[in-house]
Protein backbone atom coordinates (compact mmCIF):
# COMPACT_ATOMS: atom_id res chain seq x y z
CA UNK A 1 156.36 -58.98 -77.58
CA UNK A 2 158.91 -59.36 -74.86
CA UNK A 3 162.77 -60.05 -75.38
CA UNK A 4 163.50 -63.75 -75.29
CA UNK A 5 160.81 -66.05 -74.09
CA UNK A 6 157.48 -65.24 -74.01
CA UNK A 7 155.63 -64.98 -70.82
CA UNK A 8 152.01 -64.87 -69.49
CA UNK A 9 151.38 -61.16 -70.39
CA UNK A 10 152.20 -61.95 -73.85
CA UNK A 11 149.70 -64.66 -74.57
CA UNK A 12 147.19 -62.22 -72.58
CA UNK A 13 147.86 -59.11 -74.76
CA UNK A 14 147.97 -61.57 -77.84
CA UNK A 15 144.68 -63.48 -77.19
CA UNK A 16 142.62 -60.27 -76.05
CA UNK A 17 142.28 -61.57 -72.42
CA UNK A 18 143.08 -61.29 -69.00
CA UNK A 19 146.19 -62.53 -67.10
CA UNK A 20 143.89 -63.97 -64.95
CA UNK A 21 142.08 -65.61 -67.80
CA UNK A 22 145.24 -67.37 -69.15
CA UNK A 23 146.32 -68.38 -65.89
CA UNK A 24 142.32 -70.12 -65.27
CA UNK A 25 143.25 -71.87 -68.99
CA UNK A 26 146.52 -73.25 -67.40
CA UNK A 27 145.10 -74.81 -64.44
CA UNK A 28 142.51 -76.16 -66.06
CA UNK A 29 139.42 -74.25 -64.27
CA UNK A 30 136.19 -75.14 -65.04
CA UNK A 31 135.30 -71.40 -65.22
CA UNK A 32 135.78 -70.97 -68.89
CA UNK A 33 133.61 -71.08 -72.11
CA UNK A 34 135.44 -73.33 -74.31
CA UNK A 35 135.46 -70.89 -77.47
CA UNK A 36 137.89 -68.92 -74.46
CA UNK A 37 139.81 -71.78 -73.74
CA UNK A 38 140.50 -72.97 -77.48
CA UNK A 39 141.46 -69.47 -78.40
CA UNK A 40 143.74 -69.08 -75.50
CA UNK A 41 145.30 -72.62 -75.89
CA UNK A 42 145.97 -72.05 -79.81
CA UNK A 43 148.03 -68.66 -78.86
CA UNK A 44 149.67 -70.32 -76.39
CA UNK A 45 150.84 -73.19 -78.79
CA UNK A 46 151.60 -70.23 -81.69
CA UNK A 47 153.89 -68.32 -79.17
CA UNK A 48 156.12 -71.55 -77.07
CA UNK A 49 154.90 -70.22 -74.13
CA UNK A 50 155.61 -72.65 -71.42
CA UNK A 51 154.54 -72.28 -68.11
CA UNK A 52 156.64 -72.18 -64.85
CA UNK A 53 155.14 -75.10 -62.44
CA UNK A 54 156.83 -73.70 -59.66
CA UNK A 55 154.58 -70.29 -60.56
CA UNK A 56 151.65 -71.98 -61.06
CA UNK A 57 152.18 -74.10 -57.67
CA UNK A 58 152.42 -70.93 -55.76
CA UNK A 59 149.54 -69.24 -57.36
CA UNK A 60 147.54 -72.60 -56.70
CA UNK A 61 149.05 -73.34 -53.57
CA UNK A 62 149.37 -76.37 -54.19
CA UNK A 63 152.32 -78.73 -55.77
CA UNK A 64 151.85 -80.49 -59.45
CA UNK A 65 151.47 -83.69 -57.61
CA UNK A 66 149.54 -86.67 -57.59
CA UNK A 67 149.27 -88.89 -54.90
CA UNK A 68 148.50 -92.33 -54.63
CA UNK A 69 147.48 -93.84 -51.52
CA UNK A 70 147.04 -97.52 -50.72
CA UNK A 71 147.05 -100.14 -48.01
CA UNK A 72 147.11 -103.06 -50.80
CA UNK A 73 148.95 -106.50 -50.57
CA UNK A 74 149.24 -107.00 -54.33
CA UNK A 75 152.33 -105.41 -55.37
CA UNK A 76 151.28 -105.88 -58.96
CA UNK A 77 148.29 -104.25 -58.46
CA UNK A 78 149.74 -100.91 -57.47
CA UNK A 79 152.48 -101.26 -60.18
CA UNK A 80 149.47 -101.38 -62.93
CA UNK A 81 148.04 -97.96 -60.98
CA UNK A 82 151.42 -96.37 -61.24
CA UNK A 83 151.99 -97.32 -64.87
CA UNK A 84 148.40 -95.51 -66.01
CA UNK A 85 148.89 -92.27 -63.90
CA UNK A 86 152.30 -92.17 -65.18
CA UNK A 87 150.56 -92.93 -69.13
CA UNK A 88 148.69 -89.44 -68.28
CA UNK A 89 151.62 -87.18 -66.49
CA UNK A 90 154.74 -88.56 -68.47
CA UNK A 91 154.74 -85.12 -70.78
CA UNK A 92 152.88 -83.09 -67.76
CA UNK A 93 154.78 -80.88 -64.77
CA UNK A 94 153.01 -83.32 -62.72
CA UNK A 95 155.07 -86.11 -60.91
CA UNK A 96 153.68 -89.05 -59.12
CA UNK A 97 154.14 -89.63 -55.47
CA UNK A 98 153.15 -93.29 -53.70
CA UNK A 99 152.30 -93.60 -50.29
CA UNK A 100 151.72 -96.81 -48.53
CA UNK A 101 149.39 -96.49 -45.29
CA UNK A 102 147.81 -99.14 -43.07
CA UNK A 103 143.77 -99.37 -42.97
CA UNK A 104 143.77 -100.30 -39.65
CA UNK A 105 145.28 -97.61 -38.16
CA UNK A 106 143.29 -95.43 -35.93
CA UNK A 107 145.08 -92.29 -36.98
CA UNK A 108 144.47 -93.60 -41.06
CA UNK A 109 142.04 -90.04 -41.58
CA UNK A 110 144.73 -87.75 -40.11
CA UNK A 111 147.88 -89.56 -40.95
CA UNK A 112 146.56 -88.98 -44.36
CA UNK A 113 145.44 -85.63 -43.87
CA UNK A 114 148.89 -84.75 -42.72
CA UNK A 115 150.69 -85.83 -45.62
CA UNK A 116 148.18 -84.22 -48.39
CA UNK A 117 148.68 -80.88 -46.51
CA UNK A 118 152.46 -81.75 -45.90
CA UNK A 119 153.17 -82.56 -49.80
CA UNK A 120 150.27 -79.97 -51.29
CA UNK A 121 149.07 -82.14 -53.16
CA UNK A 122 147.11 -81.46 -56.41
CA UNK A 123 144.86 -84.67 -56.41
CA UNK A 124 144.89 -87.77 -55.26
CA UNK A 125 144.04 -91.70 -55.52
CA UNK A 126 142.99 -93.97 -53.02
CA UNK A 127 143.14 -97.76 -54.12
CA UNK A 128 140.92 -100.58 -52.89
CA UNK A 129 140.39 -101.00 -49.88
CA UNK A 130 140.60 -98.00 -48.25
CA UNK A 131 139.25 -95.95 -51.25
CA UNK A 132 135.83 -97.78 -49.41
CA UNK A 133 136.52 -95.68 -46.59
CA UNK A 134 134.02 -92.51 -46.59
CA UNK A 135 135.64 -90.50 -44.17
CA UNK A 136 138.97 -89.64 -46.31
CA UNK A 137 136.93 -88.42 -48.98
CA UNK A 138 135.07 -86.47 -46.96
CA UNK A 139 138.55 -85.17 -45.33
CA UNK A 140 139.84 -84.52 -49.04
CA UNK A 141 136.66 -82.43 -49.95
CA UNK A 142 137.06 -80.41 -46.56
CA UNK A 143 140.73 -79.48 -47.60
CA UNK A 144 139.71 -78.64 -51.30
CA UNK A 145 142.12 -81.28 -52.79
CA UNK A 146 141.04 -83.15 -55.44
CA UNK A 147 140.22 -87.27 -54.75
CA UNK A 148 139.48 -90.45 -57.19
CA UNK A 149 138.53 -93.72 -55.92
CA UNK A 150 139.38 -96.91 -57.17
CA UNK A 151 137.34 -100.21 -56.39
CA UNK A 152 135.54 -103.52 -57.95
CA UNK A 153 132.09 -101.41 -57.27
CA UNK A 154 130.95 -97.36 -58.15
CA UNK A 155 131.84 -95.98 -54.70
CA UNK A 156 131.10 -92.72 -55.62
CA UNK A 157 129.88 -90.24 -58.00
CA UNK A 158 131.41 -90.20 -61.43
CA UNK A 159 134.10 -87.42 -61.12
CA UNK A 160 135.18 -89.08 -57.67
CA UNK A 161 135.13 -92.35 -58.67
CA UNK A 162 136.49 -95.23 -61.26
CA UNK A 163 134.95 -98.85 -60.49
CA UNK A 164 134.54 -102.47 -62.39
CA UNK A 165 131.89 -104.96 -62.81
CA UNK A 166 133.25 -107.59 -60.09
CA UNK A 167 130.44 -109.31 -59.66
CA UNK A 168 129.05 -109.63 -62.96
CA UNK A 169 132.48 -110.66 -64.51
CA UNK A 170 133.01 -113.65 -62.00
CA UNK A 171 129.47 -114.74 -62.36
CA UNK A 172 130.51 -115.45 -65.90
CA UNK A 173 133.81 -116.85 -65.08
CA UNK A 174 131.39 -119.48 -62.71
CA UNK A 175 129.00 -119.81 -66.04
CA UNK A 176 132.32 -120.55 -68.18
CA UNK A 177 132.81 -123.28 -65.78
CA UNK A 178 129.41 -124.57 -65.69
CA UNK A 179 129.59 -124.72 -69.29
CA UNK A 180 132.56 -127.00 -69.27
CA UNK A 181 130.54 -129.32 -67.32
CA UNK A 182 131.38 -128.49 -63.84
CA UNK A 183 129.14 -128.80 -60.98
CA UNK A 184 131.69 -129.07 -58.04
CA UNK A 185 133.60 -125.53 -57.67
CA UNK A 186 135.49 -124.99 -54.81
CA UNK A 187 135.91 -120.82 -54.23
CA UNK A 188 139.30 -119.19 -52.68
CA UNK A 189 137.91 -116.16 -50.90
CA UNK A 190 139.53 -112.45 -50.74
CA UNK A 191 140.74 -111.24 -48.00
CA UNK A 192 137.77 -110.26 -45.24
CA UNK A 193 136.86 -106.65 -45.67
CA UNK A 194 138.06 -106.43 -48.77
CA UNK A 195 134.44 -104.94 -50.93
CA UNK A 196 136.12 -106.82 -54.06
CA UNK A 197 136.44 -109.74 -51.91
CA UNK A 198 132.71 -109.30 -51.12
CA UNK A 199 132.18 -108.16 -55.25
CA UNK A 200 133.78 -111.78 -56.22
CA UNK A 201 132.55 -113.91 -53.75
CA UNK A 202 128.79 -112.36 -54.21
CA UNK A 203 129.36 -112.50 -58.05
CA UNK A 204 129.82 -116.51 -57.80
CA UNK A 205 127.21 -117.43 -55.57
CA UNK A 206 124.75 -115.68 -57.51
CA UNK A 207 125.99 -117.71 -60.77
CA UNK A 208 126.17 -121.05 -58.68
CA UNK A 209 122.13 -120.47 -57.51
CA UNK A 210 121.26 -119.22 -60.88
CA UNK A 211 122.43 -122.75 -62.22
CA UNK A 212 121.00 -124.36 -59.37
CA UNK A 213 124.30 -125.42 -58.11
CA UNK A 214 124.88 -125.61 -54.30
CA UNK A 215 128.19 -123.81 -52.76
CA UNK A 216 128.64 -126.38 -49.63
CA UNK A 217 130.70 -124.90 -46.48
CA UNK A 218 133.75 -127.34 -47.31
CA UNK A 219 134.13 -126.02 -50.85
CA UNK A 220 134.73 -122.35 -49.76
CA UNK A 221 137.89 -121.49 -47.74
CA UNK A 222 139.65 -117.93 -46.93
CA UNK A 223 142.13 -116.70 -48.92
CA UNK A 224 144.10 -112.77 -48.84
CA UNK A 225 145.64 -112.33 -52.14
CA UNK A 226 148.25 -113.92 -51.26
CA UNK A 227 150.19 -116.58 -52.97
CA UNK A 228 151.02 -118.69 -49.74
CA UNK A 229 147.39 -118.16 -48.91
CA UNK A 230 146.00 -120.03 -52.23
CA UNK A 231 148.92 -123.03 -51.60
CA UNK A 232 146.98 -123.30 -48.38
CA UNK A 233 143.60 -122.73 -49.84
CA UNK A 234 143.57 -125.19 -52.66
CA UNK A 235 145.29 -127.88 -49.99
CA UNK A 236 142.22 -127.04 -47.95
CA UNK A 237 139.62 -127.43 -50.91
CA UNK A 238 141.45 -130.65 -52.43
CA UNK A 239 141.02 -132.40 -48.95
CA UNK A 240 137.57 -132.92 -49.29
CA UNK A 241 136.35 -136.46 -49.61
CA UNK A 242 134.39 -135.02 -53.11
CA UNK A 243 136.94 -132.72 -54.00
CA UNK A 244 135.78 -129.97 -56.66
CA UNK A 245 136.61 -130.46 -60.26
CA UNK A 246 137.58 -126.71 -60.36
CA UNK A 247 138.22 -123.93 -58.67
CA UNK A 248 137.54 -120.00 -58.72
CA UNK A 249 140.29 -118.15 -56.97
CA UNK A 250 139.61 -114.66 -56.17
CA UNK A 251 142.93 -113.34 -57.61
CA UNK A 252 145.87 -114.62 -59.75
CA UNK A 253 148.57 -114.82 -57.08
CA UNK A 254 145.96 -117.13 -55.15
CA UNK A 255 145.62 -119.33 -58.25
CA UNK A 256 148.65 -119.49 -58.92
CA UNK A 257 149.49 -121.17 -55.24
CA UNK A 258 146.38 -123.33 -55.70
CA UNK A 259 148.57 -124.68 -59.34
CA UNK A 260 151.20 -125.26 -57.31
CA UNK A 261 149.06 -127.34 -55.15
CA UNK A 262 147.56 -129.21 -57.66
CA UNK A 263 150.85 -130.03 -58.78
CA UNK A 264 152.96 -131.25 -55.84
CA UNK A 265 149.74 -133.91 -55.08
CA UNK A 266 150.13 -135.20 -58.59
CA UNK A 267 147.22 -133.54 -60.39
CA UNK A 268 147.17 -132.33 -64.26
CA UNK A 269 145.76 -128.64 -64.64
CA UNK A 270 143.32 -128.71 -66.28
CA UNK A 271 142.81 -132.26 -67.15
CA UNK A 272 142.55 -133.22 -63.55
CA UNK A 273 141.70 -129.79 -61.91
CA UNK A 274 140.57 -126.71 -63.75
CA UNK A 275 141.36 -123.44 -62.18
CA UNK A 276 140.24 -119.57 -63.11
CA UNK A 277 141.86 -116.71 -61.67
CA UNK A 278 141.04 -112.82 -61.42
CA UNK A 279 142.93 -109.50 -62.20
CA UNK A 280 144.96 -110.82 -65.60
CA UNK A 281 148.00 -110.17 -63.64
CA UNK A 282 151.44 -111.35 -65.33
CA UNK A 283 152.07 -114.37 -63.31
CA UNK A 284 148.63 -115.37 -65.13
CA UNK A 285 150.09 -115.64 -69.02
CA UNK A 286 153.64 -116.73 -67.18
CA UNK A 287 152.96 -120.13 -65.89
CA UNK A 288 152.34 -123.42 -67.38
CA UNK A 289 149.38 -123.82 -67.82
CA UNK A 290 148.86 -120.54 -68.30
CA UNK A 291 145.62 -119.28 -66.20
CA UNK A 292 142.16 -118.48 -67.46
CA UNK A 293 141.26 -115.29 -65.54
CA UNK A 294 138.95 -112.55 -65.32
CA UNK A 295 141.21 -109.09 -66.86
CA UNK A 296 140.60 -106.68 -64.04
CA UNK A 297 141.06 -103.23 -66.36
CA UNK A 298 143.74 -101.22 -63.21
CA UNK A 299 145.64 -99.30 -66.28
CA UNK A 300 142.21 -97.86 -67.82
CA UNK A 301 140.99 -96.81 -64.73
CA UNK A 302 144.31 -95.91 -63.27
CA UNK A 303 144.37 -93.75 -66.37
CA UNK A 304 140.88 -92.54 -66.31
CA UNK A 305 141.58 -91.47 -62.71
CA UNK A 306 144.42 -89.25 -63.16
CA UNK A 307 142.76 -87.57 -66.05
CA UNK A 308 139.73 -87.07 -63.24
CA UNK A 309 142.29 -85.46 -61.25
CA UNK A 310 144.20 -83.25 -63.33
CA UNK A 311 141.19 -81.73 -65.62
CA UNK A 312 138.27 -82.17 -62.79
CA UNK A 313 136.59 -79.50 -65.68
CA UNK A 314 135.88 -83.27 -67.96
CA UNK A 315 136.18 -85.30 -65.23
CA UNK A 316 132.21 -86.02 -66.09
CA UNK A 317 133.51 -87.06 -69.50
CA UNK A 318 135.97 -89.69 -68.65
CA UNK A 319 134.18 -93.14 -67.75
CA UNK A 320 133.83 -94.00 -64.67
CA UNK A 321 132.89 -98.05 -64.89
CA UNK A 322 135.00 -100.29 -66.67
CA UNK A 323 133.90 -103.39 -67.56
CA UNK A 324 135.75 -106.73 -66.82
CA UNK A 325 136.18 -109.64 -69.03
CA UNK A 326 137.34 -113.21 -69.04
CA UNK A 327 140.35 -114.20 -70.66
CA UNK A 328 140.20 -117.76 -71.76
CA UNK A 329 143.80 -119.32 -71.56
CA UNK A 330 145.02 -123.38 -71.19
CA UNK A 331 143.77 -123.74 -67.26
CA UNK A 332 140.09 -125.03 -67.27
CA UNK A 333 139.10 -128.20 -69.43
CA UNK A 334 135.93 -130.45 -70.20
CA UNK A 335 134.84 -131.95 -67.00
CA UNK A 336 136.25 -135.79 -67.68
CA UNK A 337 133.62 -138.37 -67.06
């Protein structure tokens, strides 16, 4: 045993294996038996050997870092990402690096290209909605740098990929509704382009024609996440000579401008107006009432997705759709009358 600390030669001589073979353990390759893995892991764990990251970033040419990329106007949203990457790395080598681009950008597949190769990045996750975009995974798969994308559908194949049940969970917001004995619902759109706009919107149509309820022109307006956007929305909506007893909003900072509304014309949510929400965002269990909403699961795939990225060797074991689910809270009553 060397003097003082042990080093990578020592866990090689002590495990019966190559350098090379401890150093493929470290990094995580996939081109390992387990029995090989286990035994090297338990030696390394019996000796304190600790690896160098700046080492192991040379020998991988690339740094221990995760990037997440997004073009997203919910600033809650990308604080729940952060939070379940950072649930993964917080006892890694790896650190976390954000990176806010714009979708619209003509440059958006080299500008991102630039900074992966730039920042060597070990991995990296693009949020909705330009984790929709097909080119930058193709560009991440050309540069042999790891990729995850998030969205409200399965974009890709399971180790490339975390998604939700969009549709399926607002359909059963709508039959929540339905259930309460409302037949007028007035729908807050996403933003246009946005595939968990499309998810949403999609998801309540098909509930409305399954119950045989219609989805008039003058009970759907556009919305874009936005809270000023759902003020506007709802004033839109509650205009309408037959206003709509409720209303689905396509996210919480949306329905939480279409309370607002509700309550500077002089109507009681719920007992005048019901109102469901989507994502389970703070703002939801913070105002009065609080909001019924659909819980949009960003930390379990946030955290599925960095595992994805950091041990692509079980990225096939870590899930890949997560299923959404209505939280029932003080926003949506009995239809009166």
């Amino acid at each position: 045993m060397s003097k003082g600390q042990p080093t990578i030669n020592d866990v090689a001589r002590v495990a019966g294996v190559s350098k090379k073979t401890v150093s493929r353990v470290i990094n995580a390759s996939p081109l390992l038996r387990t029995d090989t893995r286990d035994k090297v892991a338990r030696v390394i764990a019996e000796l304190g050997y600790v690896p160098n990251p700046q080492a192991r970033a040379l020998a991988l040419r690339r740094n221990f870092l995760i990037g997440l990329l997004h073009d997203n106007p919910n600033a809650q949203t990308v604080l729940n990402v952060q939070e379940g990457i950072l649930d993964v790395i917080r006892d890694m080598d790896f650190a976390l690096v954000v990176r806010p681009v714009d979708r619209h950008s003509p440059t958006l597949v080299d500008d991102c290209r630039r900074f992966i190769e730039r920042q060597r990045l070990f991995g990296v996750l693009f949020l909705p909605p330009i984790s929709e975009n097909d080119d930058l995974a193709q560009m991440c798969a050309q540069l042999g740098c790891g990729y995850v994308r998030m969205g409200s559908a399965q974009l890709d194949e399971p180790a490339h990929a975390v998604g939700s049940n969009d549709r399926e969970a607002v359909a059963g917001a709508v039959d929540h509704l339905v259930a309460q004995g409302h037949r007028r619902i007035g729908l807050i759109l996403g933003p246009v382009g946005f595939r968990s706009a499309h998810e949403r919107a999609t998801g309540f149509r098909e509930a409305m024609a399954r119950h045989g309820l219609a989805v008039p022109d003058e009970l759907v307006t556009q919305g874009s996440y936005r809270f000023a956007s759902g003020v506007a929305g709802a004033e839109a909506l509650l205009d309408v000579a037959d206003r709509p007893t409720a209303i689905f909003c396509s996210n919480d900072e949306m329905a939480a401008g279409a309370l607002h509304t509700a309550r500077t014309r002089g109507l009681q949510v719920p007992d005048d107006l019901s109102l469901i929400g989507f994502d389970d965002a703070p703002i939801a269990a913070h105002i009065w009432p609080p909001m019924t909403t659909v819980r949009w699961p960003i930390r379990p795939m946030a955290r599925a997705a960095a595992l994805k990225l950091i041990r692509p060797d079980i990225a096939g074991e870590e899930p890949s759709r997560f299923p959404a689910d209505l939280v029932s809270r003080a926003s949506v009553a009995q239809r009166a009358g």
